[in-house]
C-alpha atoms as a PDB file:
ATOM      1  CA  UNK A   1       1.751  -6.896  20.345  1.00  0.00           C
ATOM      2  CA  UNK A   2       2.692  -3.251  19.945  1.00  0.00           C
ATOM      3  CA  UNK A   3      -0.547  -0.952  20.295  1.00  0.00           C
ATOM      4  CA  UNK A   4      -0.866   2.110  18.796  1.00  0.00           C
ATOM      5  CA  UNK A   5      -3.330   5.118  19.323  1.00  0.00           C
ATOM      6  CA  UNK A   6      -4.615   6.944  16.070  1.00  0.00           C
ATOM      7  CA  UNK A   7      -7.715   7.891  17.883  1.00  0.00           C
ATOM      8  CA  UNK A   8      -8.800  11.348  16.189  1.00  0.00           C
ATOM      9  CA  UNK A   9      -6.765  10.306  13.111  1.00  0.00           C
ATOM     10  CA  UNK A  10      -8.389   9.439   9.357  1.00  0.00           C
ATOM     11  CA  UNK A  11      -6.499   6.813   7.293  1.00  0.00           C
ATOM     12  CA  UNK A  12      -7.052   6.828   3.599  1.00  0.00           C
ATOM     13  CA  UNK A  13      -6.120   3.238   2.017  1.00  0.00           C
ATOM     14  CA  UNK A  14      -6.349   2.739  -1.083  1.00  0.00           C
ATOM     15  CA  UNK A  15      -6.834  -1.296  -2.487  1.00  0.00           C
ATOM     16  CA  UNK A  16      -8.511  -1.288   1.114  1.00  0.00           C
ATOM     17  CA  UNK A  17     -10.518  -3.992   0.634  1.00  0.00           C
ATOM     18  CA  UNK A  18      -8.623  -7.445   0.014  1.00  0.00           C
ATOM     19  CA  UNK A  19      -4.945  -8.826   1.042  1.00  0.00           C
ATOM     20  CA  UNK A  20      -2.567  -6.159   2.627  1.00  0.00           C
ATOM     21  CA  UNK A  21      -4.743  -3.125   2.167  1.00  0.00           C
ATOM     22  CA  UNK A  22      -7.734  -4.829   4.206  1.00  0.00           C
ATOM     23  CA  UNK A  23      -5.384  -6.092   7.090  1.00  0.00           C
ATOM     24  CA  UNK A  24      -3.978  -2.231   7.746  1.00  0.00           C
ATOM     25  CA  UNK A  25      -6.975  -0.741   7.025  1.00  0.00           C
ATOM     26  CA  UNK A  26      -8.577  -3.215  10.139  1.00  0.00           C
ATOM     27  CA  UNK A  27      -5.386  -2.562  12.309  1.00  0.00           C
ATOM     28  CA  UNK A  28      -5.741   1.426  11.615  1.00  0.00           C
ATOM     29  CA  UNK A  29      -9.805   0.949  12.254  1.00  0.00           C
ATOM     30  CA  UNK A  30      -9.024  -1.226  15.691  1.00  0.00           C
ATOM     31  CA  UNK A  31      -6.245   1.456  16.723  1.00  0.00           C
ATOM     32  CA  UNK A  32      -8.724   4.072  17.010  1.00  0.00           C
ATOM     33  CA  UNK A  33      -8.888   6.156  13.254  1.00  0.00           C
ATOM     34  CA  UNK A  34     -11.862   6.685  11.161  1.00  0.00           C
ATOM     35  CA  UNK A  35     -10.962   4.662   7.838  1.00  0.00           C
ATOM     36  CA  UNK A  36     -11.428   5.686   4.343  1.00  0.00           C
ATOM     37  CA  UNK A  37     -11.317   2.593   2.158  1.00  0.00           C
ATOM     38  CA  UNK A  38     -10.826   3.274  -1.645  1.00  0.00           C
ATOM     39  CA  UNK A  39     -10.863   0.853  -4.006  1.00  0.00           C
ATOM     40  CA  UNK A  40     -12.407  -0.587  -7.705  1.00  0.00           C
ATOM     41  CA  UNK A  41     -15.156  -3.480  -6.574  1.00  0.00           C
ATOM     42  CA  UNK A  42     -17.883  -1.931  -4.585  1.00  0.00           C
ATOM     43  CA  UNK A  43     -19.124  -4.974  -3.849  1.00  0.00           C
ATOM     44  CA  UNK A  44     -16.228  -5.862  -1.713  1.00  0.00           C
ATOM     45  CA  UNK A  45     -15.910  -2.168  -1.029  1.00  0.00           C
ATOM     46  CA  UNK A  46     -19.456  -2.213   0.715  1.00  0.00           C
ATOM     47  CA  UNK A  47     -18.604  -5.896   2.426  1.00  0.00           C
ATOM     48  CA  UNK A  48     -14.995  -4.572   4.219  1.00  0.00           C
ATOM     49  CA  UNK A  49     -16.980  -1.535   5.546  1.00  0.00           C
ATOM     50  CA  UNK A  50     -19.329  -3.006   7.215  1.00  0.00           C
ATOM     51  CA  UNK A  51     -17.271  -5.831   8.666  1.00  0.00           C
ATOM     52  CA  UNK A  52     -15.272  -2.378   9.966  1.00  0.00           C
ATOM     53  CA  UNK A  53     -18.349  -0.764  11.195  1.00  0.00           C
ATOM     54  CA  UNK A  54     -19.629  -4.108  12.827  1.00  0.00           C
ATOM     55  CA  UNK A  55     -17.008  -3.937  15.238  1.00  0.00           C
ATOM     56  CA  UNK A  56     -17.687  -0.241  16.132  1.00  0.00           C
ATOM     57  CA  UNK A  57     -15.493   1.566  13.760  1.00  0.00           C
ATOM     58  CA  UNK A  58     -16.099   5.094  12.123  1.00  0.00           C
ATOM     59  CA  UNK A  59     -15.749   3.677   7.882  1.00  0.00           C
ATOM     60  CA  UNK A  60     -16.337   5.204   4.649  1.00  0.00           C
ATOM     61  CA  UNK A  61     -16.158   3.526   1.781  1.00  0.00           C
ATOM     62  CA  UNK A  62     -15.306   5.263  -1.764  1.00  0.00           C
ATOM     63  CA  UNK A  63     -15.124   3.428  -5.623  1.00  0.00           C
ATOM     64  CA  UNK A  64     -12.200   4.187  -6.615  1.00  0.00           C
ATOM     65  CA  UNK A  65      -9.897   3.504  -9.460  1.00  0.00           C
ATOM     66  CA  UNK A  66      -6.137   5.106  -8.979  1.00  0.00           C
ATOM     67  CA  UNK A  67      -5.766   4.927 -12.327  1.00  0.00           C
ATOM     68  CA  UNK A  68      -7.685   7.917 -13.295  1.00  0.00           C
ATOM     69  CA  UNK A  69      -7.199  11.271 -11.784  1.00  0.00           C
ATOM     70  CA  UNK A  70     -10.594  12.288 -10.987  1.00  0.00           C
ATOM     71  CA  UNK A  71     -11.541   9.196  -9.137  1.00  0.00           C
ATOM     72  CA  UNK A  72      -8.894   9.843  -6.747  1.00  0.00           C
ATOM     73  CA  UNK A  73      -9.279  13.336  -6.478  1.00  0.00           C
ATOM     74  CA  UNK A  74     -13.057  12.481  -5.548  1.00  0.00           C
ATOM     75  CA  UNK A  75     -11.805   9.821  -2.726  1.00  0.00           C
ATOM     76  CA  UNK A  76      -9.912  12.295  -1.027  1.00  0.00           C
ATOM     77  CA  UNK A  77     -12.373  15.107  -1.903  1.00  0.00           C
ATOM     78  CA  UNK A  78     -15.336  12.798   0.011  1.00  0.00           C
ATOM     79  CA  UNK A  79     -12.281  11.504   2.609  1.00  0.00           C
ATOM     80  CA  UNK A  80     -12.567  15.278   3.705  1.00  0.00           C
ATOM     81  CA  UNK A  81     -15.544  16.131   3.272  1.00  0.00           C
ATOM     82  CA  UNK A  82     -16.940  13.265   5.686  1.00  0.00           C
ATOM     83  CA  UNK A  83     -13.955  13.461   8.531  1.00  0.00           C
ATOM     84  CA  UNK A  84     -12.337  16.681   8.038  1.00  0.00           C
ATOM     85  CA  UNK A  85      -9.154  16.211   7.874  1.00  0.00           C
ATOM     86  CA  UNK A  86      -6.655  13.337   5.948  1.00  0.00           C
ATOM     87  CA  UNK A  87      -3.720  12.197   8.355  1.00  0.00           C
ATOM     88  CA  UNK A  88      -2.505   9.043   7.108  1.00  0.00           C
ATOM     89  CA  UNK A  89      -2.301   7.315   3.756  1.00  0.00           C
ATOM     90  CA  UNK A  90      -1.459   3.796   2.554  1.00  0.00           C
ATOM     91  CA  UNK A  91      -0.817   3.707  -0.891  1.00  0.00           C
ATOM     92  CA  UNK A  92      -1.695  -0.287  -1.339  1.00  0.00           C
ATOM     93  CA  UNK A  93      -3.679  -0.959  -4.474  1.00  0.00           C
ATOM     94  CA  UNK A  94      -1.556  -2.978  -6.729  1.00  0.00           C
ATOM     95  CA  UNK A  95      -0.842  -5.133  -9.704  1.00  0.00           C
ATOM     96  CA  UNK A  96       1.463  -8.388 -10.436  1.00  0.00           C
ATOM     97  CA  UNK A  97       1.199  -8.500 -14.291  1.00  0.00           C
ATOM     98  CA  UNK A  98       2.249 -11.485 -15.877  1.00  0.00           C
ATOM     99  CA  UNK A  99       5.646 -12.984 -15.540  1.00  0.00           C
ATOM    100  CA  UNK A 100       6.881 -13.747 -19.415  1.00  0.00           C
ATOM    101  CA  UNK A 101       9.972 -13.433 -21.423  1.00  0.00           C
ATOM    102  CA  UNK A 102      10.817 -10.217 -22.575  1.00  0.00           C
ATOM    103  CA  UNK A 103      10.289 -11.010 -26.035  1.00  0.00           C
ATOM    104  CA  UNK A 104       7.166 -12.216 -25.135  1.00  0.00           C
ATOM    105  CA  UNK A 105       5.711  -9.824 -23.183  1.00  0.00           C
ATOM    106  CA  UNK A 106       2.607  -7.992 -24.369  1.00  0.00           C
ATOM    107  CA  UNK A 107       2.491  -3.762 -24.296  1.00  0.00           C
ATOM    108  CA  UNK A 108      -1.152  -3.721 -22.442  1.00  0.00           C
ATOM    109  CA  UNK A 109       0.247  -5.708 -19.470  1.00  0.00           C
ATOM    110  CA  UNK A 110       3.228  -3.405 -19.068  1.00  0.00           C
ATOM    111  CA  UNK A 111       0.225  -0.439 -19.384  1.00  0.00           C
ATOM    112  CA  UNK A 112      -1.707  -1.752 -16.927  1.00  0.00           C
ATOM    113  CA  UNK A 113       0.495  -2.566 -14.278  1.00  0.00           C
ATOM    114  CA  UNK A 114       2.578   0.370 -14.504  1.00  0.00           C
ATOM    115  CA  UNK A 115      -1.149   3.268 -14.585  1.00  0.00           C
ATOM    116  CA  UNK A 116      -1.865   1.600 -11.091  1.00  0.00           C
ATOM    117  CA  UNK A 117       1.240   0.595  -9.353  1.00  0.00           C
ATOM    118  CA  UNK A 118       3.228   3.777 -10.367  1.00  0.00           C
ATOM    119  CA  UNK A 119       0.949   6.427 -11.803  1.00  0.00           C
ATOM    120  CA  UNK A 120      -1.688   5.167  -9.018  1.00  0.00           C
ATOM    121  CA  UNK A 121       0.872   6.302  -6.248  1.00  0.00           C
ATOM    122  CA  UNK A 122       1.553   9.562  -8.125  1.00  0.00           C
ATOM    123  CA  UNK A 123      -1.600  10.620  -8.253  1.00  0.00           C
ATOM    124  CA  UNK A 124      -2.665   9.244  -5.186  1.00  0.00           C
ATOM    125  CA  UNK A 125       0.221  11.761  -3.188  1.00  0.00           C
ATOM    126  CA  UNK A 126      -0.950  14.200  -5.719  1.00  0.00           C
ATOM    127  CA  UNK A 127      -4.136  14.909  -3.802  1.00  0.00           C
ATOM    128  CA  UNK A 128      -3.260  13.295  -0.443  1.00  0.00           C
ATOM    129  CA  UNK A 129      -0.453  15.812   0.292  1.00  0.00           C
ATOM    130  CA  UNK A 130      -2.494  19.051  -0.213  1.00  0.00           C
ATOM    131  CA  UNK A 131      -5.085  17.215   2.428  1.00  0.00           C
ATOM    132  CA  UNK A 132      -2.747  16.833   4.667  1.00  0.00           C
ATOM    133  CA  UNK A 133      -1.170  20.076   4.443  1.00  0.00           C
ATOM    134  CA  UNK A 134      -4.502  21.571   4.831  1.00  0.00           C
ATOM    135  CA  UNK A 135      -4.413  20.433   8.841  1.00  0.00           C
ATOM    136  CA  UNK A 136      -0.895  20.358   9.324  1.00  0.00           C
ATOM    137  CA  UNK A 137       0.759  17.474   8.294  1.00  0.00           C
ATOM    138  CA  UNK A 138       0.802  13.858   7.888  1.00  0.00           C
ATOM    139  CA  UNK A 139       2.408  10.208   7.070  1.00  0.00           C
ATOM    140  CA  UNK A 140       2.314   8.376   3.809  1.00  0.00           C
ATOM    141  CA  UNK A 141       3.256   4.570   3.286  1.00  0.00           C
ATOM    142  CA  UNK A 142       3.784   3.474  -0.596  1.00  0.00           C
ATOM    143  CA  UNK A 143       3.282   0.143  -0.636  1.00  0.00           C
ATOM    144  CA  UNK A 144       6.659  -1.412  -3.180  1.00  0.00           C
ATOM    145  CA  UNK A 145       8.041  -4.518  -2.731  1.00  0.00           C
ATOM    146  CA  UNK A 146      11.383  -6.614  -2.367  1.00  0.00           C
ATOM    147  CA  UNK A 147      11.463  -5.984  -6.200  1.00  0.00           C
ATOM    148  CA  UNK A 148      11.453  -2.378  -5.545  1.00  0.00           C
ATOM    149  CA  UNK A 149      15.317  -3.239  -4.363  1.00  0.00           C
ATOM    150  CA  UNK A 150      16.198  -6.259  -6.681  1.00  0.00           C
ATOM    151  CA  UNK A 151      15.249  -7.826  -9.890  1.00  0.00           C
ATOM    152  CA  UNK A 152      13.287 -10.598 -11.006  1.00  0.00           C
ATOM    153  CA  UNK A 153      13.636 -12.137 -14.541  1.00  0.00           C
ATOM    154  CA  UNK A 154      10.809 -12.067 -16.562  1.00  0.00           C
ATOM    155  CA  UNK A 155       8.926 -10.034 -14.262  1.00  0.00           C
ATOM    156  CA  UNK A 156       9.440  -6.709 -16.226  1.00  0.00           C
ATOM    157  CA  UNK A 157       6.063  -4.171 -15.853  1.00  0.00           C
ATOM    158  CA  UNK A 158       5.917  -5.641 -11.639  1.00  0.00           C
ATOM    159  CA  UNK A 159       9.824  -4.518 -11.517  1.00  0.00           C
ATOM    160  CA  UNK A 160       9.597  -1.551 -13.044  1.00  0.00           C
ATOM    161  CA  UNK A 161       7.199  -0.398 -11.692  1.00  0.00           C
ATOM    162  CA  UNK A 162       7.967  -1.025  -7.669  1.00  0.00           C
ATOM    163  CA  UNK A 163      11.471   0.750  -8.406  1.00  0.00           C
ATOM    164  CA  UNK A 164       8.787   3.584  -9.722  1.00  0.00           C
ATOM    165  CA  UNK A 165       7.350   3.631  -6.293  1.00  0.00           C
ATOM    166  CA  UNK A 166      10.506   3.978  -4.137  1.00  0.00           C
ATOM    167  CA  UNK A 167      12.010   6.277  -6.372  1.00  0.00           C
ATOM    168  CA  UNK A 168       8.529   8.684  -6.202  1.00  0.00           C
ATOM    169  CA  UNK A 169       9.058   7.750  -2.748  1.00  0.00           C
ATOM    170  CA  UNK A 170      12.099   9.617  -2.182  1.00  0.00           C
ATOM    171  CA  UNK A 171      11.664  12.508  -4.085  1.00  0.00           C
ATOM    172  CA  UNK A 172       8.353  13.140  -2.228  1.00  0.00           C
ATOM    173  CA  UNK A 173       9.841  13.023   0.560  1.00  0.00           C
ATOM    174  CA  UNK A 174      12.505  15.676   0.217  1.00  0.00           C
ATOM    175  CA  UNK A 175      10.006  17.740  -1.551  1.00  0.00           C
ATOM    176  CA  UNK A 176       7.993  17.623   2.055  1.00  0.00           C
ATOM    177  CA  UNK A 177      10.327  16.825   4.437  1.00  0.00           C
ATOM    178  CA  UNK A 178       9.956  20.861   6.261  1.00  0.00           C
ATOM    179  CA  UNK A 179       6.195  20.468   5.439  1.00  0.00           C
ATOM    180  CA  UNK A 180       5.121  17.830   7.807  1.00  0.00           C
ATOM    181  CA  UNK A 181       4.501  14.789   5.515  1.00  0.00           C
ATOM    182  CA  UNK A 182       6.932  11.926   5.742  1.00  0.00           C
ATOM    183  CA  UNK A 183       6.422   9.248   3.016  1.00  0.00           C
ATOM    184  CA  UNK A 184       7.809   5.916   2.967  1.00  0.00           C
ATOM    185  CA  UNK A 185       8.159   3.018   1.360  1.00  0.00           C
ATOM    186  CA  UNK A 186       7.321  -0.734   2.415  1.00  0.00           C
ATOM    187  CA  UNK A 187       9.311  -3.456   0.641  1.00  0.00           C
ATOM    188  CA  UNK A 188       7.448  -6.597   1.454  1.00  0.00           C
ATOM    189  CA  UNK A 189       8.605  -9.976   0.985  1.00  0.00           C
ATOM    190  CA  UNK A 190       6.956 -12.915  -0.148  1.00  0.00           C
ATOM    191  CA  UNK A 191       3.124 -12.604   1.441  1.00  0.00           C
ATOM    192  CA  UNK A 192       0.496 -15.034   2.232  1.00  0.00           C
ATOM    193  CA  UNK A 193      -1.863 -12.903   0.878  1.00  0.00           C
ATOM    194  CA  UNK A 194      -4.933 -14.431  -1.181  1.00  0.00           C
ATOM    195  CA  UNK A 195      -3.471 -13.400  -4.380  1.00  0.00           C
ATOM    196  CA  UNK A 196      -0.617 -15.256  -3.388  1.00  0.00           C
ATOM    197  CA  UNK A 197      -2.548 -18.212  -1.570  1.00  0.00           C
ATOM    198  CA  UNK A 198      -3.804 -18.745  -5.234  1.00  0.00           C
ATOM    199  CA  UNK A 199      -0.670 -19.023  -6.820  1.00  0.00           C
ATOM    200  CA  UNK A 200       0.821 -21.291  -4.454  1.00  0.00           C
ATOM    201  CA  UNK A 201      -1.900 -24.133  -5.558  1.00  0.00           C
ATOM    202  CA  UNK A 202      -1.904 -22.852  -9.118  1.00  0.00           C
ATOM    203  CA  UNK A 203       2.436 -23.160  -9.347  1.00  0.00           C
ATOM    204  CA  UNK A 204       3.408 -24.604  -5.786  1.00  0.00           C
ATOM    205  CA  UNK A 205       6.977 -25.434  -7.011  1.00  0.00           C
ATOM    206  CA  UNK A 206       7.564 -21.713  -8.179  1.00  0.00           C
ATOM    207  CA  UNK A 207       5.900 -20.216  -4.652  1.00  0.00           C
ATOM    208  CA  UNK A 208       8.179 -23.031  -2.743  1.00  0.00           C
ATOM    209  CA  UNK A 209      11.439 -21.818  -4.721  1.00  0.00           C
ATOM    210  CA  UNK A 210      10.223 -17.924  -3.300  1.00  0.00           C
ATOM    211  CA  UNK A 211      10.061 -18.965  -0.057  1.00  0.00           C
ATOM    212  CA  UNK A 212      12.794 -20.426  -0.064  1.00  0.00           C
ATOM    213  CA  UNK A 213      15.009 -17.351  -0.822  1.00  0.00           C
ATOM    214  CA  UNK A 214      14.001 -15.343   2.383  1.00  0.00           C
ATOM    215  CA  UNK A 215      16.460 -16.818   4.963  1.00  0.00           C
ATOM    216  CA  UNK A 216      13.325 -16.813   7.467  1.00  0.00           C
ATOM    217  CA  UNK A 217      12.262 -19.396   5.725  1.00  0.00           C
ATOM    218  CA  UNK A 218       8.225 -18.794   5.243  1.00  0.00           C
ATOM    219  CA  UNK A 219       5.652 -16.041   3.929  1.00  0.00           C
ATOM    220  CA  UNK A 220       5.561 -12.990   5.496  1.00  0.00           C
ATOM    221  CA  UNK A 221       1.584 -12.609   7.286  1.00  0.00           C
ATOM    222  CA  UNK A 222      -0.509  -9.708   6.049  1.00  0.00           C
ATOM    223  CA  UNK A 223      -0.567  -8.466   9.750  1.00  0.00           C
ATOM    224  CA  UNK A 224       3.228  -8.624  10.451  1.00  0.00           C
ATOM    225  CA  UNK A 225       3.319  -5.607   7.056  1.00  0.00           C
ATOM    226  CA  UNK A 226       0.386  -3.827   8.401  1.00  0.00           C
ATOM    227  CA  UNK A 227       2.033  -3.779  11.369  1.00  0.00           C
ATOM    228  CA  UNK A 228       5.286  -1.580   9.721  1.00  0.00           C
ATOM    229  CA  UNK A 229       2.573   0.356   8.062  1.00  0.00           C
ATOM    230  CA  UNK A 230       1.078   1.463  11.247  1.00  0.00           C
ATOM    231  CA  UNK A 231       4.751   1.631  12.841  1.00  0.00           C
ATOM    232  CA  UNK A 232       5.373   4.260   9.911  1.00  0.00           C
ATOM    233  CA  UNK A 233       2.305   6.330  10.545  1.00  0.00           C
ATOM    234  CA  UNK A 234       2.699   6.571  14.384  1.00  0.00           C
ATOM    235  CA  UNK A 235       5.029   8.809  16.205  1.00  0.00           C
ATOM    236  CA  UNK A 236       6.811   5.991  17.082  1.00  0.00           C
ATOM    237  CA  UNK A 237       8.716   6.554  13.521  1.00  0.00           C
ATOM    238  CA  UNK A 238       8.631  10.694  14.156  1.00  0.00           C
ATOM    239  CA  UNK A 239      12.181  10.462  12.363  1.00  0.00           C
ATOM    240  CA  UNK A 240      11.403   8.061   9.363  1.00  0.00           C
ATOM    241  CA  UNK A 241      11.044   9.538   5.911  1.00  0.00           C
ATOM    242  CA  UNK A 242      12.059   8.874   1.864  1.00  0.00           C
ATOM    243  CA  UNK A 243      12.651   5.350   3.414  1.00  0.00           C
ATOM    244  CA  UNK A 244      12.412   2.039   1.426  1.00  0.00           C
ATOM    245  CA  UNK A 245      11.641  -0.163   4.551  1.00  0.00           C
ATOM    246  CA  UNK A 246      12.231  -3.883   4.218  1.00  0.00           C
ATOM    247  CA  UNK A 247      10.231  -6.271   5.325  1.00  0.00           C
ATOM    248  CA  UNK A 248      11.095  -9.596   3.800  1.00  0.00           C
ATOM    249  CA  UNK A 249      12.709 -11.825   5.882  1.00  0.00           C
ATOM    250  CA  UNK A 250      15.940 -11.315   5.160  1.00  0.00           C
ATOM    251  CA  UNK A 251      15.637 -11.666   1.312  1.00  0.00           C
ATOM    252  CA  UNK A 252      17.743  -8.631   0.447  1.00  0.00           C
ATOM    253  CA  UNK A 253      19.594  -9.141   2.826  1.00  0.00           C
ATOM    254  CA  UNK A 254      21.136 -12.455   1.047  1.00  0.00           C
END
């Protein structure tokens, strides 16, 4: 396994505290950074920092809903405030909406999925960047998807919105590009997250018929896409920006 160093670094995750969020925001914690986990449930919230703490890590945990502008202004504000500095952000908290004909499909989904998958990553580059800027720099991962790339029928609000986030993805990163922030994009395949877990006993025959379009042939594991988030954030990827990075098992590839 590749190790990293972020020692002296502060990550900022937001949906921190369950699936993909969770497993970088560990990695980032184990590779030496000072962790900032923002999300809705502080139940959970309360539960991942500790379990971060427990195994000697410097956590903060901050309610947060990216849907609304002054809850993420006042994660980054308190991000700061306790470490100092913001040097990395994953962008990971995220929606799947409900997959129904178009016809069929009702406005408030469409609302919902689109305030935190695409207006969640707006504002949450909003106030990351000036952070950043503030101590010279930094690296942002959006967290899209394979449907980011391609489309999925009946799938509308998810779609839309993941093309959102690589578009927002791009344009941020030309906008900062001589500033010192890269931003990029991770287009993940098919994950065995727990959301996804649940929907492969709920509908096994529809997860089977997913899998079975990435030529690898199985899920994708929460720590093999944390690991191309950290990749991102590390100097290993010095000359990475306004990239949508796949990693999907050859799906869109196909």
């Amino acid at each position: 396994m590749i190790r990293y160093d972020f020692s002296g670094k502060v990550a900022l995750i937001t949906g921190g505290t369950s699936g993909i969020g969770w497993v970088g925001a560990r990695a980032f914690a184990r590779a030496g950074a000072s962790v900032v986990l923002a999300a809705r449930s502080e139940a959970a919230g309360r539960d991942a920092c500790e379990a971060l703490q427990a195994e000697g890590a410097s956590a903060l945990f901050v309610a947060t809903d990216v849907r609304d502008d002054a809850s993420v202004a006042a994660a980054v504000a308190r991000t700061v405030e306790r470490f100092g500095r913001l040097d990395v952000a994953c962008n990971c908290a995220g929606l799947g909406g409900d997959m129904a004909p178009l016809e069929h499909t009702q406005q408030a989904v469409w609302d919902d999925v689109m305030a935190v998958n695409a207006r969640g990553v707006w504002l949450a580059m909003r106030h990351e960047i000036p952070a950043m800027l503030a101590t010279g720099g930094g690296a942002i991962v959006n967290m899209s998807s394979i449907y980011g790339a391609a489309g999925k029928a009946a799938h509308h609000a998810y779609v839309a919105s993941k093309h959102a986030v690589v578009g927002m993805t791009r344009s941020v990163a030309l906008e900062y590009a001589t500033r010192g922030v890269r931003v990029n994009a991770l287009c993940a395949g098919v994950t065995a997250t727990p959301a996804m877990r649940q929907a492969q006993a709920a509908v096994p025959e529809i997860v089977a018929d997913l899998v079975a379009q990435h030529p690898l042939g199985r899920m994708a594991t929460e720590a093999e896409i944390a690991a191309a988030m950290l990749w991102l954030c590390s100097d290993a990827a010095s000359y990475v920006t306004g990239a949508p990075i796949a990693v999907d098992g050859g799906f869109l590839a196909a």
